[in-house]
PDB file of N, CA and C in Angstrom:
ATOM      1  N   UNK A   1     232.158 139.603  26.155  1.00  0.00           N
ATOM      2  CA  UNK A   1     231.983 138.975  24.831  1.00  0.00           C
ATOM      3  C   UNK A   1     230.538 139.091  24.381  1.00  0.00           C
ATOM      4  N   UNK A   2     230.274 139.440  22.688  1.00  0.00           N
ATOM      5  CA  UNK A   2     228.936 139.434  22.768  1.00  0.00           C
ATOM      6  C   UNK A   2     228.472 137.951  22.119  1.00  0.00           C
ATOM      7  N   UNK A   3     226.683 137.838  22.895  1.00  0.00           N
ATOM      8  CA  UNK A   3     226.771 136.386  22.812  1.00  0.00           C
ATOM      9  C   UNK A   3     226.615 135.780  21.241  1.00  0.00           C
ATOM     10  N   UNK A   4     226.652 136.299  20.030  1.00  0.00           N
ATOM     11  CA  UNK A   4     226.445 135.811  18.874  1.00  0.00           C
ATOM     12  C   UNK A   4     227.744 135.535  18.514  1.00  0.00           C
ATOM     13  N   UNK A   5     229.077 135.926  18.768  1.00  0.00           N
ATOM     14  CA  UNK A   5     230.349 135.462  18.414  1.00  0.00           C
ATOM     15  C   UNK A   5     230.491 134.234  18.333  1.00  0.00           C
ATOM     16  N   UNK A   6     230.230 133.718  19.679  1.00  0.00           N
ATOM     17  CA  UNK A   6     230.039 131.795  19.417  1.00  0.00           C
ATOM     18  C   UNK A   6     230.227 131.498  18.423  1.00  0.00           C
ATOM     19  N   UNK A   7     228.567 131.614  18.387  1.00  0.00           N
ATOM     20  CA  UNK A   7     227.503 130.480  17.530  1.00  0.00           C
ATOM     21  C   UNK A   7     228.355 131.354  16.200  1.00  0.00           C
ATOM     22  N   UNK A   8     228.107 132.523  15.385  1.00  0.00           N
ATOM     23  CA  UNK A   8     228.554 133.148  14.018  1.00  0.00           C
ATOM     24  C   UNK A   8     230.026 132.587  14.137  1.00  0.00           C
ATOM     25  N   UNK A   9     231.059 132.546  15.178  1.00  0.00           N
ATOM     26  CA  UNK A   9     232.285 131.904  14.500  1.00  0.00           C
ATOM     27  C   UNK A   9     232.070 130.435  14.391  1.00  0.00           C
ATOM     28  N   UNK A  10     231.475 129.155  15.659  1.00  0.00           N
ATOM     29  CA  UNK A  10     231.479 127.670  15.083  1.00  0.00           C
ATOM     30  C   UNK A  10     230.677 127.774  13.993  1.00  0.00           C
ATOM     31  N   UNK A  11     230.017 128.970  13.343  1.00  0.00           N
ATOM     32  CA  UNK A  11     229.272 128.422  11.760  1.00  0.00           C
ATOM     33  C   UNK A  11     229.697 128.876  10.748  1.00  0.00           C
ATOM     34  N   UNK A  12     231.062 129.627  10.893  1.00  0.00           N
ATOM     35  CA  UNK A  12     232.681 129.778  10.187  1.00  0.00           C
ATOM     36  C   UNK A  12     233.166 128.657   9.827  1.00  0.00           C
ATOM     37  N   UNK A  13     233.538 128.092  11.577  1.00  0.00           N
ATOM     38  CA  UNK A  13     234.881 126.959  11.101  1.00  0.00           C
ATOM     39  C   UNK A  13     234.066 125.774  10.823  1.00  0.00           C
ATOM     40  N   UNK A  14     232.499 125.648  11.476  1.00  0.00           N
ATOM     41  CA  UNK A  14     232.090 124.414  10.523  1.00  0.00           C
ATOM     42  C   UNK A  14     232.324 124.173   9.196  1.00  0.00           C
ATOM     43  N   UNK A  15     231.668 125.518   8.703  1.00  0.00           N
ATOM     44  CA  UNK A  15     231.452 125.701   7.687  1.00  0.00           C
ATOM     45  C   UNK A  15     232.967 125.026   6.806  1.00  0.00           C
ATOM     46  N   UNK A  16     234.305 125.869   7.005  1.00  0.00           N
ATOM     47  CA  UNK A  16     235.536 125.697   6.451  1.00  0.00           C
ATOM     48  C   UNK A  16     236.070 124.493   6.461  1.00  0.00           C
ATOM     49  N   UNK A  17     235.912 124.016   8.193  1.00  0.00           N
ATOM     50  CA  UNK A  17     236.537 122.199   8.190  1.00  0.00           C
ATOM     51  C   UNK A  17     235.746 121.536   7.069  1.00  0.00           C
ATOM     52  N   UNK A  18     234.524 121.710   6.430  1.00  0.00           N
ATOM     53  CA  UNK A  18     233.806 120.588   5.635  1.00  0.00           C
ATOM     54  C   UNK A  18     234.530 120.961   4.644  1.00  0.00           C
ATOM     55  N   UNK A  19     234.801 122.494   4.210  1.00  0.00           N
ATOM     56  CA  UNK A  19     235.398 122.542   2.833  1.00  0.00           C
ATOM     57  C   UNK A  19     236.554 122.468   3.042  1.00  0.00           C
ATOM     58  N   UNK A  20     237.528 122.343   3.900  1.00  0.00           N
ATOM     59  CA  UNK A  20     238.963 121.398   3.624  1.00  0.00           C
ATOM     60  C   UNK A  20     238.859 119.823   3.270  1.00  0.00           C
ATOM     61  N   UNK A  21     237.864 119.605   4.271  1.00  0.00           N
ATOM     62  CA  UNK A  21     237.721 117.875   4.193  1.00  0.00           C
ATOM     63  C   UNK A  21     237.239 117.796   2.697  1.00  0.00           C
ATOM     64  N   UNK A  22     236.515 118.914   1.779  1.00  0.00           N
ATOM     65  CA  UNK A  22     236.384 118.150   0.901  1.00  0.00           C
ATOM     66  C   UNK A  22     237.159 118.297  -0.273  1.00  0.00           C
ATOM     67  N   UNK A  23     237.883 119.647  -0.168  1.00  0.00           N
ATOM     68  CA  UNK A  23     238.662 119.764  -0.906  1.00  0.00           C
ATOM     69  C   UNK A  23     240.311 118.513  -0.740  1.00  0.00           C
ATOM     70  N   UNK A  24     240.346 118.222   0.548  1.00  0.00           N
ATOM     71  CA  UNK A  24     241.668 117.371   0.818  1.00  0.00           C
ATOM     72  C   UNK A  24     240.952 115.675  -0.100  1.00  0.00           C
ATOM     73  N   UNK A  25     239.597 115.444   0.008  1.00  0.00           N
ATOM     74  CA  UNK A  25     239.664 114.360  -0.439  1.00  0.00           C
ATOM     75  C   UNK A  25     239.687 114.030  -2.233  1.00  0.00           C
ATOM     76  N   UNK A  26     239.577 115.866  -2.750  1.00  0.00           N
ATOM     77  CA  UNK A  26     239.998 116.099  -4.218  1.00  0.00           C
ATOM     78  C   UNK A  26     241.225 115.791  -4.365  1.00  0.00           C
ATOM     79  N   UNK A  27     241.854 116.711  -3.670  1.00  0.00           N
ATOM     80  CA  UNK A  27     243.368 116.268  -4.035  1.00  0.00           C
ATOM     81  C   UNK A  27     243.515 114.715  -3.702  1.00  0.00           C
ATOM     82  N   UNK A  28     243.227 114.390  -3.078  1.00  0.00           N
ATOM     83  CA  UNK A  28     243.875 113.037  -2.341  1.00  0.00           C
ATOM     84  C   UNK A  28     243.366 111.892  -3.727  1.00  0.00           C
ATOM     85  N   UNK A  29     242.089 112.077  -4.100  1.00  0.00           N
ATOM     86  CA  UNK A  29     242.182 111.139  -5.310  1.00  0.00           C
ATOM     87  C   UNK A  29     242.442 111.496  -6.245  1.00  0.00           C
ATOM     88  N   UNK A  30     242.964 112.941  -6.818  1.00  0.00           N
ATOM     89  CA  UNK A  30     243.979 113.246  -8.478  1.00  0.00           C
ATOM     90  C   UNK A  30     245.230 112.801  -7.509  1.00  0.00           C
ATOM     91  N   UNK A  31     245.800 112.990  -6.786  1.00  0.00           N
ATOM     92  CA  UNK A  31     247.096 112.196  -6.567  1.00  0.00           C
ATOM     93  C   UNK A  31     247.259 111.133  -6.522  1.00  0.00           C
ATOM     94  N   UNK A  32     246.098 110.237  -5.684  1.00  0.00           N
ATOM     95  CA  UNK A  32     246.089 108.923  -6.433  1.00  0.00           C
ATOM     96  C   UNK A  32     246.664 108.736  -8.083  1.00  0.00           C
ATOM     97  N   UNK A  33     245.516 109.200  -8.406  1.00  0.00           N
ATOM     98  CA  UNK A  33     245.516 108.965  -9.771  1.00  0.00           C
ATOM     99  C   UNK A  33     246.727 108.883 -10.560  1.00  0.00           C
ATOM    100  N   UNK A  34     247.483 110.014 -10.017  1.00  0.00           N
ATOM    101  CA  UNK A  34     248.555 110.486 -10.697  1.00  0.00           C
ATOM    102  C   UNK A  34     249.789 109.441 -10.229  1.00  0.00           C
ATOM    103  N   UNK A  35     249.860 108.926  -9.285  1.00  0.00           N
ATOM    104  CA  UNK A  35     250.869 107.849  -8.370  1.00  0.00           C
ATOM    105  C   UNK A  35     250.320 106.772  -9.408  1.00  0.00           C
ATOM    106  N   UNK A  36     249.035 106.322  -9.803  1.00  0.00           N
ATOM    107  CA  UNK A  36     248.758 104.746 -10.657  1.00  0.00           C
ATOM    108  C   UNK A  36     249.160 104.827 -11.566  1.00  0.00           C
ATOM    109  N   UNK A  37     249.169 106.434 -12.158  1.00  0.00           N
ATOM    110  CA  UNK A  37     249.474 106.371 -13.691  1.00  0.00           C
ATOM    111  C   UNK A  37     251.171 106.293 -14.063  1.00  0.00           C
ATOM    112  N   UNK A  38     251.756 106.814 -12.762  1.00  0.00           N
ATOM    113  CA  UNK A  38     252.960 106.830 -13.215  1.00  0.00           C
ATOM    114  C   UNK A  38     253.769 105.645 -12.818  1.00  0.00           C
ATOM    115  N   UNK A  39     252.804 104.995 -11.884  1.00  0.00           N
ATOM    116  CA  UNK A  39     253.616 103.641 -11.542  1.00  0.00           C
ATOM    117  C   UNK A  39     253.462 102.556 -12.436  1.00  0.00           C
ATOM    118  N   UNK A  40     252.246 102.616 -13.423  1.00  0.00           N
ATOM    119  CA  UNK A  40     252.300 102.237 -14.604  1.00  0.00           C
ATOM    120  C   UNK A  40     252.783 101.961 -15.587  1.00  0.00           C
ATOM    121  N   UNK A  41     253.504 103.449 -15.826  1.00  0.00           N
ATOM    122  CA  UNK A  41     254.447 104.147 -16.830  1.00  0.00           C
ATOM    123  C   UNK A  41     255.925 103.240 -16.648  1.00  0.00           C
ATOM    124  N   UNK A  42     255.722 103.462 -15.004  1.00  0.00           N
ATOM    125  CA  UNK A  42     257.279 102.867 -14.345  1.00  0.00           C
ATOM    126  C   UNK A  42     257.430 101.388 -15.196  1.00  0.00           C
TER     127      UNK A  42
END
């Protein structure tokens, strides 16, 4: 194995887990949103 694979892939998936986590906490509050508004509606 050469030794930069490591370190260059954990600074891949760091990189990606932060942008799921931050993209999941987008969605997670327009769906909120969208659950208040329609329970509203209800």
């Amino acid at each position: 194995m050469h030794p930069l694979c490591p370190a260059h892939g954990s600074k891949i998936f760091r990189s990606a887990d932060f942008i799921i986590k931050y993209y999941f906490k987008i969605y997670a509050s327009i769906f909120k949103y969208f659950i208040e508004r329609f329970s509203c509606l209800g």
